[in-house]
C-alpha atoms as a PDB file:
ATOM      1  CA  UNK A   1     197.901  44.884 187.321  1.00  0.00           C
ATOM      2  CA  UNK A   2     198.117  42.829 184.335  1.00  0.00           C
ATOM      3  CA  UNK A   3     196.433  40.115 185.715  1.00  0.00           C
ATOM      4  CA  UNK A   4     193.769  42.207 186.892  1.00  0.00           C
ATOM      5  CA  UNK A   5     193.515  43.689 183.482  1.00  0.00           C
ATOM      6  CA  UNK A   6     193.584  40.028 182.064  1.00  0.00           C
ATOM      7  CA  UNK A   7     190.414  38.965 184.475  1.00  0.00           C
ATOM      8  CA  UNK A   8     188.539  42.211 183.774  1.00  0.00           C
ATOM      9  CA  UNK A   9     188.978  44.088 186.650  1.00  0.00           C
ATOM     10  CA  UNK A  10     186.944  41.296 188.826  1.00  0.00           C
ATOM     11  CA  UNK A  11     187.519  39.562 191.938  1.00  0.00           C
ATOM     12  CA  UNK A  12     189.082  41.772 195.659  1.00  0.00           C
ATOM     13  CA  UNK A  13     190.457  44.520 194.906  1.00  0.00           C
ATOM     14  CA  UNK A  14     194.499  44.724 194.989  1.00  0.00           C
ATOM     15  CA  UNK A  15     196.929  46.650 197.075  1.00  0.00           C
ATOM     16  CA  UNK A  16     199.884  46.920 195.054  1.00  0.00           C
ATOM     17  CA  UNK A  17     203.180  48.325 197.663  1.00  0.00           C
ATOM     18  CA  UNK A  18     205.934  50.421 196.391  1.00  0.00           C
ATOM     19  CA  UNK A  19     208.357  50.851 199.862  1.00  0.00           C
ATOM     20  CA  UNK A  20     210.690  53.199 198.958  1.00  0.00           C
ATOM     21  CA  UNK A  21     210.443  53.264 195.226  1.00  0.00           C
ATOM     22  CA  UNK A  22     213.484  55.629 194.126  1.00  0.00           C
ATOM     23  CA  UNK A  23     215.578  51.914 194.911  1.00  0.00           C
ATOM     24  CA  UNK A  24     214.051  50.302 192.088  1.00  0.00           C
ATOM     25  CA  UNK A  25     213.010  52.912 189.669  1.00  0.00           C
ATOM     26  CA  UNK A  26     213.289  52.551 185.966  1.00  0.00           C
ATOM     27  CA  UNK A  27     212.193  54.156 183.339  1.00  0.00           C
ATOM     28  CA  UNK A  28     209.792  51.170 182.422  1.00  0.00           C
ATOM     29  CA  UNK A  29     208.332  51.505 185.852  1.00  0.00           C
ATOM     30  CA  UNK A  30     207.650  55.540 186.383  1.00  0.00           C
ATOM     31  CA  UNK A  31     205.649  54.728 182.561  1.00  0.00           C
ATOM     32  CA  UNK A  32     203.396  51.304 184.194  1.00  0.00           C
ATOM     33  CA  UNK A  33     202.911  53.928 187.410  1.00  0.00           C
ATOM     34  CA  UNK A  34     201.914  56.785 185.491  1.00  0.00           C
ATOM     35  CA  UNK A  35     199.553  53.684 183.785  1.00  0.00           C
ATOM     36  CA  UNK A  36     198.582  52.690 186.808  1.00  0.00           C
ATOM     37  CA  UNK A  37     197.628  55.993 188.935  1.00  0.00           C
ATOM     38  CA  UNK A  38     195.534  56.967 185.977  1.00  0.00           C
ATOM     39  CA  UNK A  39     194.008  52.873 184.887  1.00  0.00           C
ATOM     40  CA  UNK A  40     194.115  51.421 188.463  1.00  0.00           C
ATOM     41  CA  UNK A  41     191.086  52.706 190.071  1.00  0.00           C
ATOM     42  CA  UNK A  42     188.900  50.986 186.939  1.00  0.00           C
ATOM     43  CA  UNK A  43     190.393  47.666 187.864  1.00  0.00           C
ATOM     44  CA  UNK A  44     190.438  47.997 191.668  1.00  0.00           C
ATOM     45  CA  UNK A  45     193.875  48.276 191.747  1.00  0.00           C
ATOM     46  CA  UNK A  46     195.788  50.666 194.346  1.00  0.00           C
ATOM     47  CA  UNK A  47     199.118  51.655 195.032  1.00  0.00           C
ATOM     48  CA  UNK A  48     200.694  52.494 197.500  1.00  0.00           C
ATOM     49  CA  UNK A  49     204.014  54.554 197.733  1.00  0.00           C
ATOM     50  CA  UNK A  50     206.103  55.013 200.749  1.00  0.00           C
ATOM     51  CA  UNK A  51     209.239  57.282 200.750  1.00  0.00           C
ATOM     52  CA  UNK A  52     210.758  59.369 203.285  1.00  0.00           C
ATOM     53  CA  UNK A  53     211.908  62.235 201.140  1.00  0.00           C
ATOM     54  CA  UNK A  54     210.662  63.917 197.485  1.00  0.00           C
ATOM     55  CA  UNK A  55     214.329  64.607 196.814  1.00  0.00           C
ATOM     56  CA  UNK A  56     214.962  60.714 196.162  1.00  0.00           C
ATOM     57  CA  UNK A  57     212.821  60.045 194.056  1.00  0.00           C
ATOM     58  CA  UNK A  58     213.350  61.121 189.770  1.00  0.00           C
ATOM     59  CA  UNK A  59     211.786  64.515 188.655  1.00  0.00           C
ATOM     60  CA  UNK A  60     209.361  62.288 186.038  1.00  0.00           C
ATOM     61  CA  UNK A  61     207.756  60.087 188.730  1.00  0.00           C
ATOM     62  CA  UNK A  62     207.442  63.048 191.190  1.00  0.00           C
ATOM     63  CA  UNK A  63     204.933  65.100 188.460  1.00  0.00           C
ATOM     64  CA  UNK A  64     203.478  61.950 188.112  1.00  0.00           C
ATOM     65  CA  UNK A  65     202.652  62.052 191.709  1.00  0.00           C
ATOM     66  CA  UNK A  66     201.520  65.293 191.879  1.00  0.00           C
ATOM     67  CA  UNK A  67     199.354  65.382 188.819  1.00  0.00           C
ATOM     68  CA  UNK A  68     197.434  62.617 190.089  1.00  0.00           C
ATOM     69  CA  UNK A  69     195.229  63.219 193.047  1.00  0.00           C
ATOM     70  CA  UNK A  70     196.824  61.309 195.127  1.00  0.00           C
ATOM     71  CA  UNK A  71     195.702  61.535 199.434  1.00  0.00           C
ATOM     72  CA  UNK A  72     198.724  62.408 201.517  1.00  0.00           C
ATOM     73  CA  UNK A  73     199.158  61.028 204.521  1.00  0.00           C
ATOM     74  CA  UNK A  74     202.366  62.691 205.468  1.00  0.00           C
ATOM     75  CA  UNK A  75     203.864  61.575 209.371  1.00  0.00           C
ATOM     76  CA  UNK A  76     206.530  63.930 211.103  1.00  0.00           C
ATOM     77  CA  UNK A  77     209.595  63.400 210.324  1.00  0.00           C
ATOM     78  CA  UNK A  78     213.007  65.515 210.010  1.00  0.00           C
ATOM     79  CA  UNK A  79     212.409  66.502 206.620  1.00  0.00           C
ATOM     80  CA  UNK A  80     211.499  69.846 207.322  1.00  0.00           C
ATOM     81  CA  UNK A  81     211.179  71.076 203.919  1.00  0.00           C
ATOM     82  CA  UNK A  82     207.973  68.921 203.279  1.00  0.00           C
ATOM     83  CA  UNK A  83     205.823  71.036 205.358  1.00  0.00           C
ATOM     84  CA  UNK A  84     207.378  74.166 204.136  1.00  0.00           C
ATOM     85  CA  UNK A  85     206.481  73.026 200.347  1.00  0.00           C
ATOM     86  CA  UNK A  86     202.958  72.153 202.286  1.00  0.00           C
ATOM     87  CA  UNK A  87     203.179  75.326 203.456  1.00  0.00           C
ATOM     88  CA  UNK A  88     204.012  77.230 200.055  1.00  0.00           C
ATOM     89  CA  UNK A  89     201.354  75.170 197.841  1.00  0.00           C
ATOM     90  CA  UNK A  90     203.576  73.379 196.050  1.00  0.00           C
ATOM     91  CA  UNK A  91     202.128  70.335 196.777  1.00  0.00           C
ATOM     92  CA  UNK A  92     199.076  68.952 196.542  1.00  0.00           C
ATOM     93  CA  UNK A  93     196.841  69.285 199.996  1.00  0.00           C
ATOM     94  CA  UNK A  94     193.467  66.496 199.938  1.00  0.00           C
ATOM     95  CA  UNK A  95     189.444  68.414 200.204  1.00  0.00           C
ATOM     96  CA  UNK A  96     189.019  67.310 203.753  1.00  0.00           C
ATOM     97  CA  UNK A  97     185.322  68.612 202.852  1.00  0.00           C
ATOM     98  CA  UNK A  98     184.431  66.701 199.778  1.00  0.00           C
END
């Protein structure tokens, strides 16, 4: 992202993988994602997070996920309770309409 920030946004735009973040999480790096979710799209820059399980990841990064208007793309699993928070409205569903 900093490089993109450093060339002005120009050039492909950047796919930037987080594969099960809650293994690397720091405090440095929920504060460049919340950066990122919010300055990324100006400088073509995506992420993409991967995680099995809410519960694993820190409170901070998982309002920063919500808050952000993110597209789910959620695949069955075990995890039972995602579709029940699904269910409830505590997450976030995507407009399939817009």
């Amino acid at each position: 992202m900093l490089t993109k920030l450093s060339m002005g946004g120009v050039g492909a735009p950047t796919w930037l993988v987080l594969n099960e973040p809650h293994q690397f999480l720091s405090p440095g790096l929920i504060h460049f994602c919340k950066r990122l979710l919010a300055e990324g799209p100006k400088y073509l820059v995506a992420p993409l997070f991967l995680f099995l399980n809410f519960k694993r990841l820190p409170s901070a990064f998982v309002e920063i996920l919500l808050s952000s208007s993110l597209n789910w793309h959620i695949f069955k699993n075990t995890n039972d309770a995602v579709y029940q928070r699904l269910e409830n409205g505590e997450l976030p569903l995507p407009n399939l309409y817009a």
